[in-house]
Protein backbone atom coordinates (compact mmCIF):
# COMPACT_ATOMS: atom_id res chain seq x y z
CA UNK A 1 -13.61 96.27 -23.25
CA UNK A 2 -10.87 96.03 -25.54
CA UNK A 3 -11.26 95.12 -29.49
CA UNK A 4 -8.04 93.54 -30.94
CA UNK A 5 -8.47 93.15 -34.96
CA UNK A 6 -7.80 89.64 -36.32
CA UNK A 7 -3.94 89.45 -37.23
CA UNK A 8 -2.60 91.95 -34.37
CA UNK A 9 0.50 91.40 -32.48
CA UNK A 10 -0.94 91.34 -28.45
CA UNK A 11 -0.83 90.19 -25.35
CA UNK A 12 -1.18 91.21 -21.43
CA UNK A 13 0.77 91.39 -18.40
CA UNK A 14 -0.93 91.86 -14.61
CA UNK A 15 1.34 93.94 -12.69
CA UNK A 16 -0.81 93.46 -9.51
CA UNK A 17 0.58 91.40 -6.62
CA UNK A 18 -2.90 89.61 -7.33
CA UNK A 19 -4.00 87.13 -9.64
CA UNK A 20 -6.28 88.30 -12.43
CA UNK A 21 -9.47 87.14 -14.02
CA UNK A 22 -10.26 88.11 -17.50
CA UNK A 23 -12.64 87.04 -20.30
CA UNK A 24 -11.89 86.87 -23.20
CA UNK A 25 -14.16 86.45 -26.35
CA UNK A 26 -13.12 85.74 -29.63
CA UNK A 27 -15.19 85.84 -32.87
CA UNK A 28 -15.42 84.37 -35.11
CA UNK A 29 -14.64 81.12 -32.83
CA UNK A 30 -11.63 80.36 -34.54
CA UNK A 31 -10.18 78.02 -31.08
CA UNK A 32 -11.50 74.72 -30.16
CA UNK A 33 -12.02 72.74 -27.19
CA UNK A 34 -8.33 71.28 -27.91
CA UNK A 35 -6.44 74.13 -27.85
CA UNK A 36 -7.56 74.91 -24.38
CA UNK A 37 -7.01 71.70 -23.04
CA UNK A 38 -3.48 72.03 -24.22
CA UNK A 39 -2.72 75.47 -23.13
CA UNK A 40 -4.20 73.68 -19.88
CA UNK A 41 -1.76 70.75 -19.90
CA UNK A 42 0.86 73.16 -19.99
CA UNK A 43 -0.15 75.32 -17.30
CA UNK A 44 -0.81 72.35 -14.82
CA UNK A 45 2.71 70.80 -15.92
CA UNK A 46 4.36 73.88 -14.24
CA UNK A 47 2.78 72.95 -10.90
CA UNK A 48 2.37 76.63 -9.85
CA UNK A 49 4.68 78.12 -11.68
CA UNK A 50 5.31 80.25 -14.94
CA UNK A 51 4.41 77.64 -17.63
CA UNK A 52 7.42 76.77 -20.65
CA UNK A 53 7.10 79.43 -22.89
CA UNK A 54 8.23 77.33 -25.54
CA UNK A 55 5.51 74.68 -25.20
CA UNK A 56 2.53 77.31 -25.20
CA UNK A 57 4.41 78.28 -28.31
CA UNK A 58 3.84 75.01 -29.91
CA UNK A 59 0.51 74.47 -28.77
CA UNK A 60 0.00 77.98 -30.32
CA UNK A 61 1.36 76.60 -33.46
CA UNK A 62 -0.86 73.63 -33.96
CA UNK A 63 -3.94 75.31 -33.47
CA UNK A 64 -2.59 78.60 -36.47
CA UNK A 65 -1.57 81.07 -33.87
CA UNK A 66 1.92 82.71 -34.49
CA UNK A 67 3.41 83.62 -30.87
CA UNK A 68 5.35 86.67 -30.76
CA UNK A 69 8.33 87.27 -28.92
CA UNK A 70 7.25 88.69 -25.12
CA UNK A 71 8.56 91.90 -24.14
CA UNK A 72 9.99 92.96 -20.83
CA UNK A 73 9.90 96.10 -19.31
């Protein structure tokens, strides 16, 4: 289990060759049903592939979230 305070740069990488499952739970239940449905839209627009960065972003933006820049390693 992993807390992350409210207002805390994060994210996660899998650097398996196999997908990953995760839940995540977040309290108080600041995201709606919309946001997911858009992060989905995205997703399912890149057919398989890594999904535009750029359009999570704005999604991310609508709904109050403030995407960070990713970092490679």
């Amino acid at each position: 289990a992993v807390c992350i305070p409210s207002g805390s740069i994060h994210g996660f990488v899998n650097r398996g060759s196999a997908d990953a499952t995760f839940l995540a739970v977040a309290t108080p239940g600041v995201f709606g049903p919309a946001y997911f449905q858009e992060i989905g839209e995205v997703v399912a627009a890149a057919q398989g592939g890594p999904p535009d960065l750029a359009a999570i972003g704005e999604v991310m933006r609508r709904h109050g979230l403030t995407p960070a820049e990713p970092v490679t390693t």
